[in-house]
Protein backbone atom coordinates (compact mmCIF):
# COMPACT_ATOMS: atom_id res chain seq x y z
CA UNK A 1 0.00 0.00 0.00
CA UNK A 2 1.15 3.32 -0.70
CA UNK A 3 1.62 5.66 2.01
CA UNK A 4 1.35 8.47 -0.26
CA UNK A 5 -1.80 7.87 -1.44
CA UNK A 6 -4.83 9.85 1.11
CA UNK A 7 -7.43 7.22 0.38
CA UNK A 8 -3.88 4.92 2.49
CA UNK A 9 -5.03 3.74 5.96
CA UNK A 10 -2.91 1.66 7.74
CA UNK A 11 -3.80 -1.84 9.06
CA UNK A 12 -4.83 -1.80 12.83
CA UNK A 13 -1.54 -3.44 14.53
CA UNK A 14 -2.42 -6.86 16.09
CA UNK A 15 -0.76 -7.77 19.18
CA UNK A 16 -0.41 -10.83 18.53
CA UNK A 17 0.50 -11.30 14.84
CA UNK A 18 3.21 -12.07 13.69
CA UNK A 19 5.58 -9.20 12.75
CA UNK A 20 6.35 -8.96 9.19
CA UNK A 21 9.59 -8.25 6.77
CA UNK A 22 9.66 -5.38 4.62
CA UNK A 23 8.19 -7.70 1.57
CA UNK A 24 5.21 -8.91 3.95
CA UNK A 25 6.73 -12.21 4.72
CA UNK A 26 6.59 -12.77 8.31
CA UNK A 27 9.75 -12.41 10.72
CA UNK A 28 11.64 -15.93 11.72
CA UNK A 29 11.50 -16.75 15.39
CA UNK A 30 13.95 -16.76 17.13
CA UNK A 31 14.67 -20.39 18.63
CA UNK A 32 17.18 -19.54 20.97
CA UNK A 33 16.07 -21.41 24.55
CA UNK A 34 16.28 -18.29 27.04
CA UNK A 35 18.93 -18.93 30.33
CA UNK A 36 17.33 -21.29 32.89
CA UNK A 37 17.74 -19.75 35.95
CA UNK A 38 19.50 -21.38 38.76
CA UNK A 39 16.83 -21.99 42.00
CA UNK A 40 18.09 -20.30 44.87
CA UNK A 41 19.62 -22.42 47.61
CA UNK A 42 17.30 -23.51 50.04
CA UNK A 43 17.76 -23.69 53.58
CA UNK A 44 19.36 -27.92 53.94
CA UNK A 45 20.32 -28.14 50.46
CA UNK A 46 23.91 -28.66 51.98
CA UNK A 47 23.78 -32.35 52.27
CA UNK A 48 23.26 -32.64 48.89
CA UNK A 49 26.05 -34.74 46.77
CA UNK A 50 28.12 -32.12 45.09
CA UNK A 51 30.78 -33.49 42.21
CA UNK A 52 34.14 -33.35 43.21
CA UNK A 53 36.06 -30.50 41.65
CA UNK A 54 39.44 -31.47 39.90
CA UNK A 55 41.99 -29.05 42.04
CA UNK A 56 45.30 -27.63 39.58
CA UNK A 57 47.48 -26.92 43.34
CA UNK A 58 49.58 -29.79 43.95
CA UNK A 59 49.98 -31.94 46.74
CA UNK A 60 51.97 -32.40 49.75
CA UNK A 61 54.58 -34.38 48.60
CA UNK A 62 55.11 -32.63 45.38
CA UNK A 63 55.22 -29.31 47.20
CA UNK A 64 58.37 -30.72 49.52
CA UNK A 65 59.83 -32.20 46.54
CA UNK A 66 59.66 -29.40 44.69
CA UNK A 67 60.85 -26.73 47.70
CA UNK A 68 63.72 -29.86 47.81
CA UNK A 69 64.71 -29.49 43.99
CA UNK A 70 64.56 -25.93 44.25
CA UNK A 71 66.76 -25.42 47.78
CA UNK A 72 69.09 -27.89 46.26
CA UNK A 73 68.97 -25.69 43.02
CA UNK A 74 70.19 -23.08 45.12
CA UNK A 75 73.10 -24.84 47.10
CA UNK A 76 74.37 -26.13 43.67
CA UNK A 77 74.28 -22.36 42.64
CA UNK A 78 76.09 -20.78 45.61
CA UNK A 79 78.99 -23.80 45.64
CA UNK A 80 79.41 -23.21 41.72
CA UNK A 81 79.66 -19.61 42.95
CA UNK A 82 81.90 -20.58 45.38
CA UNK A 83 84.31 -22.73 43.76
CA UNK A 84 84.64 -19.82 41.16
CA UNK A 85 85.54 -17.41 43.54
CA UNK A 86 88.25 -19.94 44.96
CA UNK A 87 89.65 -20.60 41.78
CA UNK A 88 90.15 -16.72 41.88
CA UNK A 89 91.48 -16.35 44.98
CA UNK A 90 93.74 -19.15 44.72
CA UNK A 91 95.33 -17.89 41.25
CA UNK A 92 95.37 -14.58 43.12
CA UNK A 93 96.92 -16.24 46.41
CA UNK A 94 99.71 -18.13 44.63
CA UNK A 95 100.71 -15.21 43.03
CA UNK A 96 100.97 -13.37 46.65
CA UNK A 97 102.63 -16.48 47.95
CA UNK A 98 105.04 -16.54 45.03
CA UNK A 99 105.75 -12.76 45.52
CA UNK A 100 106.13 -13.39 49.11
CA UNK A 101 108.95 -16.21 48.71
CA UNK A 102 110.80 -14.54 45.78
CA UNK A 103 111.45 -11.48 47.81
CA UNK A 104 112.72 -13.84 50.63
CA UNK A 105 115.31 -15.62 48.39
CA UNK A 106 116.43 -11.96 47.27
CA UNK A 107 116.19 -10.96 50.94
CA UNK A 108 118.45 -14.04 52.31
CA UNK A 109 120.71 -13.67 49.27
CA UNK A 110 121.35 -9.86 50.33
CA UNK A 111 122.09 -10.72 53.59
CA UNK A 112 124.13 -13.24 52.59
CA UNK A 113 126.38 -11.15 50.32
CA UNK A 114 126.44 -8.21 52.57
CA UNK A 115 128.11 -10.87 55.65
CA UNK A 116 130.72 -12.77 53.22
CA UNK A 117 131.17 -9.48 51.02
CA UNK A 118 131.92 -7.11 54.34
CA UNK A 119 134.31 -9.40 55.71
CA UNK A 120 136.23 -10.07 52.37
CA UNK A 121 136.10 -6.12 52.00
CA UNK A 122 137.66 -5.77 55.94
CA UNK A 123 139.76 -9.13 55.19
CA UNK A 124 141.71 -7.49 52.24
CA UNK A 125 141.60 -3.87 53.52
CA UNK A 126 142.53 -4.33 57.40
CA UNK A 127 144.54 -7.37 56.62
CA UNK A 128 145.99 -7.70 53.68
CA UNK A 129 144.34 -10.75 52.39
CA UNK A 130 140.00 -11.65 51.70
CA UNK A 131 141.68 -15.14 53.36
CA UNK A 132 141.54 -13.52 57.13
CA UNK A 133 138.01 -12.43 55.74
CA UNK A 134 136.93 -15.80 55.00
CA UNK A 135 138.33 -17.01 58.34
CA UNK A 136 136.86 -14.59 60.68
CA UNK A 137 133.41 -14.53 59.05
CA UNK A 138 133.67 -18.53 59.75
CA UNK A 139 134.99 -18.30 63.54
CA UNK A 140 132.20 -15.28 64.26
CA UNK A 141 129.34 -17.04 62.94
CA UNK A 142 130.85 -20.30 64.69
CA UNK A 143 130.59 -18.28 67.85
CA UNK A 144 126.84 -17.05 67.40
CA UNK A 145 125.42 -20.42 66.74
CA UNK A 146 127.33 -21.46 70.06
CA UNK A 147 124.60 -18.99 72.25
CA UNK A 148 121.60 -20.93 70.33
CA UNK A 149 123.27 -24.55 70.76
CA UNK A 150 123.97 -23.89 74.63
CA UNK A 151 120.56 -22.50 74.59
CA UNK A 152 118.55 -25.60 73.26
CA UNK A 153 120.64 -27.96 75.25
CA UNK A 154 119.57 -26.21 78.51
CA UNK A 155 122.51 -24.37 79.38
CA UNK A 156 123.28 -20.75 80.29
CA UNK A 157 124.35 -18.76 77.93
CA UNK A 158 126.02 -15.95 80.37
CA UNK A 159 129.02 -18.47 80.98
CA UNK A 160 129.55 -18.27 77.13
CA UNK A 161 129.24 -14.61 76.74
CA UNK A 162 132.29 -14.28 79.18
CA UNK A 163 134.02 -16.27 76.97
CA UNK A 164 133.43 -13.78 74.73
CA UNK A 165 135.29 -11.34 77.28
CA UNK A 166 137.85 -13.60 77.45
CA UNK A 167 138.77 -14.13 73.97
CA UNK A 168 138.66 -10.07 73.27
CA UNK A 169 141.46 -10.20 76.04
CA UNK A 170 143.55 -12.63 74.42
CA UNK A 171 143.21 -10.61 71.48
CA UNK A 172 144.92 -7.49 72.20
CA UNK A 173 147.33 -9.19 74.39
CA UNK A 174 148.45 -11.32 71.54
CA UNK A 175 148.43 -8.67 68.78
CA UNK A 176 150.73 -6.72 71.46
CA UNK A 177 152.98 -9.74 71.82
CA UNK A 178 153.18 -10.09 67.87
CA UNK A 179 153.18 -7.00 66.89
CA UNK A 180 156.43 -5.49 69.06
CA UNK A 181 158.26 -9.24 68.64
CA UNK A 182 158.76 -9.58 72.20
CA UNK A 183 159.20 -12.98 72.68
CA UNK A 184 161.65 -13.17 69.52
CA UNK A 185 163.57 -10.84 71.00
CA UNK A 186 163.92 -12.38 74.50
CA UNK A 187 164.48 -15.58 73.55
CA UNK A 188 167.02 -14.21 70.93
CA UNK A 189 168.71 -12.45 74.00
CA UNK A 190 168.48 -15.06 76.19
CA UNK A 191 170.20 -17.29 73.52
CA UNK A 192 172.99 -14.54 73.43
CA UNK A 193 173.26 -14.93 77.29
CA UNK A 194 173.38 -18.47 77.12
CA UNK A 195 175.97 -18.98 74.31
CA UNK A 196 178.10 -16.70 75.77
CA UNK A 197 177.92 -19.05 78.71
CA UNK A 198 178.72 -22.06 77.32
CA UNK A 199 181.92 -22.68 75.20
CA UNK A 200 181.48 -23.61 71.32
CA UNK A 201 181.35 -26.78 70.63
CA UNK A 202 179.29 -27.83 73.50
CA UNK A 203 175.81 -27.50 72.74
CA UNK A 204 173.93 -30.39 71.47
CA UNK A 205 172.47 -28.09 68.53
CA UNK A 206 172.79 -25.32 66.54
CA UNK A 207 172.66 -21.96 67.90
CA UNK A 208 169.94 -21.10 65.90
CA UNK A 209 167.65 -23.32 67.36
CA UNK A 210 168.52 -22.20 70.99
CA UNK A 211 165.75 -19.45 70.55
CA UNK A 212 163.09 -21.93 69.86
CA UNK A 213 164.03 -24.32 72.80
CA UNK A 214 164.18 -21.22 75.05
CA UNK A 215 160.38 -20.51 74.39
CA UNK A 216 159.29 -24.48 73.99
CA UNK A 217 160.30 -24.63 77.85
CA UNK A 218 159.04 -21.46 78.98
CA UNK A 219 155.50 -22.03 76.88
CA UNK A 220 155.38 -25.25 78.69
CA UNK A 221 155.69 -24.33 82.27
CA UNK A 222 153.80 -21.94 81.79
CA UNK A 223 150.82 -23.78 80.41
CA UNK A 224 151.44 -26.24 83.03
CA UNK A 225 150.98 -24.30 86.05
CA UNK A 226 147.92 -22.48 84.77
CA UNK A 227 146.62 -25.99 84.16
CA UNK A 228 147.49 -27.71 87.52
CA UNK A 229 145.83 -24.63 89.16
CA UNK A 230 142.91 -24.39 86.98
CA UNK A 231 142.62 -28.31 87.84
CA UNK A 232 143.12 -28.85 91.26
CA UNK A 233 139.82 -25.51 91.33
CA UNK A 234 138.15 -27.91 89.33
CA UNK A 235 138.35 -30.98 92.17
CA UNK A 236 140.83 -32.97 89.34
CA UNK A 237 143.02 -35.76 90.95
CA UNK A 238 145.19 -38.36 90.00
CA UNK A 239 145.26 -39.02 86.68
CA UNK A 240 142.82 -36.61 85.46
CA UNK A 241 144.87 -33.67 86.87
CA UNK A 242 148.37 -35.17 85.62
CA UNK A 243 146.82 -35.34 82.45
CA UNK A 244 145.61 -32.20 82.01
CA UNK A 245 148.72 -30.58 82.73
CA UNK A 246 150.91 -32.95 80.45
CA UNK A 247 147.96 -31.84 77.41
CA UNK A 248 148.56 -28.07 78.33
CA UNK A 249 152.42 -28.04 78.72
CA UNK A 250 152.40 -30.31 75.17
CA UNK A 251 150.28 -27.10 73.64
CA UNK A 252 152.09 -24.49 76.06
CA UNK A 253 155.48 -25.70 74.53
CA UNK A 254 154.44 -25.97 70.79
CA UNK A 255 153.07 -22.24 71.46
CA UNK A 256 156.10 -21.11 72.73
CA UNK A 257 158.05 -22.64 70.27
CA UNK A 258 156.39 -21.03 67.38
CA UNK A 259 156.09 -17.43 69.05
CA UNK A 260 160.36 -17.26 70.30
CA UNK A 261 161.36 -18.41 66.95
CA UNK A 262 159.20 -16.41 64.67
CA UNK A 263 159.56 -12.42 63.85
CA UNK A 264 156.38 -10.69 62.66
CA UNK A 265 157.21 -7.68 60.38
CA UNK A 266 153.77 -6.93 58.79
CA UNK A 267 151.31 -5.99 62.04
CA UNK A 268 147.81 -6.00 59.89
CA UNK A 269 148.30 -10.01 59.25
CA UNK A 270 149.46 -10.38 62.81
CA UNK A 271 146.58 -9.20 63.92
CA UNK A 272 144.71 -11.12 61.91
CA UNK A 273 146.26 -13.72 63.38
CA UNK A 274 145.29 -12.73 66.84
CA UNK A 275 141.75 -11.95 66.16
CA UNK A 276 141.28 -15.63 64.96
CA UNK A 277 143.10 -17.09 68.01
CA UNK A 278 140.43 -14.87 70.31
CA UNK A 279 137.58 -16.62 68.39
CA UNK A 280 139.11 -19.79 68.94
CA UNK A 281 139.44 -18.66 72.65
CA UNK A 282 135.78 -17.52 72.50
CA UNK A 283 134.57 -20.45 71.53
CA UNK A 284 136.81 -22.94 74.09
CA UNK A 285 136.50 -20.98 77.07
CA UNK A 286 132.34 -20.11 76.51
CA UNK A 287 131.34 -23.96 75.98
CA UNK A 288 134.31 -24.93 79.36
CA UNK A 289 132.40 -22.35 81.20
CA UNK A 290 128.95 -23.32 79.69
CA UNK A 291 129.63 -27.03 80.58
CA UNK A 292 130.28 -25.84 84.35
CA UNK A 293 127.59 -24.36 85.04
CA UNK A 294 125.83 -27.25 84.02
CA UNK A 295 122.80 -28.24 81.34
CA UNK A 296 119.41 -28.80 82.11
CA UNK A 297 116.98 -29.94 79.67
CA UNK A 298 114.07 -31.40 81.14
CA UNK A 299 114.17 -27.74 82.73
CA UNK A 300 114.53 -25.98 79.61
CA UNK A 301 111.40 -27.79 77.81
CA UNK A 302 109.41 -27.83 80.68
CA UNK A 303 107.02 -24.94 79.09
CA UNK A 304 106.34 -27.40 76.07
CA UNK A 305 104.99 -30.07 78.17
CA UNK A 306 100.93 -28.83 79.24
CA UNK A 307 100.76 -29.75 83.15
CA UNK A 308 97.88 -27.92 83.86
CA UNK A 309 95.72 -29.33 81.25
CA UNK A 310 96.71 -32.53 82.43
CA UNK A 311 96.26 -32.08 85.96
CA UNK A 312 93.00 -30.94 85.62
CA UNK A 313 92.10 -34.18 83.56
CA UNK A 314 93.37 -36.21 86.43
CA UNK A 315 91.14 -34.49 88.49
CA UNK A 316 88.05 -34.82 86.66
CA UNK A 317 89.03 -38.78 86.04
CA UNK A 318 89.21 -38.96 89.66
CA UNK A 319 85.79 -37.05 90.45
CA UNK A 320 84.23 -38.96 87.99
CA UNK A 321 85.29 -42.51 89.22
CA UNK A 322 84.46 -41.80 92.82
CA UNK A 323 80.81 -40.46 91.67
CA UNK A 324 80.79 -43.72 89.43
CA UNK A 325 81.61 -46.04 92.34
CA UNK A 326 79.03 -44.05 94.62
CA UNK A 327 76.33 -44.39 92.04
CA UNK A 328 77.68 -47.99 91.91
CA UNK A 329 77.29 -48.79 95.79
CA UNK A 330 73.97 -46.43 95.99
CA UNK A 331 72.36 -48.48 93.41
CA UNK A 332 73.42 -52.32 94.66
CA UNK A 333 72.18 -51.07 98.25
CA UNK A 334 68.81 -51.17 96.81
């Protein structure tokens, strides 16, 4: 129908027709069931059977094996961390260490050259010769270790260090001797006494020997009487005294022998000489002296052994077998 047209009236809309397309045809329905709506829970309806639900958390033991994997995860992580770091610090560490020991070696070897060196230096300068160098670098260190070997044997080392006084004495009185040529002298004037004495011809040797006889017999009585005194202070009798003087006049006279028949012109290696006897000295007299005073080494490693420790563990061994052997009669009395 035209809606232009006047004479055009419109059909009276029916409620309940169907509507209609555009071409007259009527609209499809549409078939789509509405939503059912859920009842609302009544009061009870709890005891009703409700389907189990299928829950994604796991369970117990998965959740401790998986907090296991996980913490071990982690300890693999910080020793992997670890052992990196130590292989750092133990490349760094050797290094230090190797540092460390090289400058030692250069250290001892300096200290080494600056002992053997100075003495050569003071052997060829003061002496004439790096020999007396060599020599009295030898006898002095000789003399040093003798403090630490009385030391660790339990002796005293303040007997030694008068050695030490003693053998500086002996060496300026023998670089006097030497150096003025006393006893070459004397016994040369004593000779002259003596063969003036005694008509030629008669003496059993030659006259140039009479110098060294002269101090052979005076070296020997001399040594001998410091010897039987030094002995008979030291309680020696019999045989042990007679002894010791025969050993001292036997050096005394081979001393004396040397020293009347010998003429020292060049004073730096006489005293040399003399400074090496007084080590010699040093050394002889300290450990004598050392020796009398006596060694005691249960005494001197005493500290090392821990009494207190072990005196209190005797103790407590003792406490605890008494309590045991109360406990022991307390529980058979019952």
């Amino acid at each position: 129908m035209d809606a232009t047209r006047p004479d055009a009236v419109e059909p009276p809309l029916d409620a309940d027709a169907a509507p209609l397309e555009t071409d007259g045809t009527p609209l499809k329905a549409d078939v789509t069931p509405p939503e059912t709506e859920v009842p609302p829970e009544e009061p009870g309806a709890s005891n009703r059977a409700v389907p189990p639900r299928q829950s994604s958390q796991p369970g117990v033991g998965e959740a401790i094996g998986g907090l296991r994997a996980a913490f071990m995860r982690m300890i693999d992580a910080h020793v992997a961390l670890l052992r990196a770091e130590l292989a750092v610090t133990g490349k760094e560490l050797g290094i230090i260490v190797g540092l460390a020991l090289a400058a030692f070696v250069i250290a001892v070897l300096t200290g080494i050259l600056l002992y053997v060196g100075s003495f050569l230096f003071l052997g060829q300068w003061l002496f004439g010769s790096m020999g007396w160098g060599i020599i009295h670098g030898t006898l002095l260190g000789a003399c040093l270790i003798g403090f630490v070997a009385i030391d660790l044997a339990g002796g005293k080392v303040r007997p030694y260090a008068i050695g030490a006084l003693v053998g500086l004495v002996v060496t300026i009185v023998l670089s006097l001797l030497l150096i003025t040529n006393v006893g070459n002298e004397s016994a040369e004037w004593a000779a002259r006494i003596f063969g003036d004495q005694v008509p030629d011809g008669d003496l059993p040797v030659s006259s140039d020997w009479v110098p060294t006889l002269i101090g052979l017999v005076i070296g020997a009585l001399v040594l001998a009487v410091v010897a039987a005194i030094a002995g008979w202070r030291a309680k020696l009798r019999g045989n042990r005294l007679v002894g010791t003087v025969l050993v001292a006049a036997a050096a005394g006279g081979l001393v004396g022998a040397i020293y009347a028949s010998t003429r020292y012109d060049a004073p730096d290696g006489v005293v040399g000489l003399a400074i090496a006897i007084g080590l010699i000295t040093w050394i002889v007299v300290g450990a004598l002296l050392a020796k009398h005073a006596g060694f005691d080494t249960e005494a001197r490693y005493a500290n090392l052994k821990p009494r207190a420790s072990m005196a209190s563990f005797g103790e407590t061994k003792d406490f605890l077998m008494e309590e045991f052997e109360r406990q022991k009669k307390g529980f058979l009395s019952r």
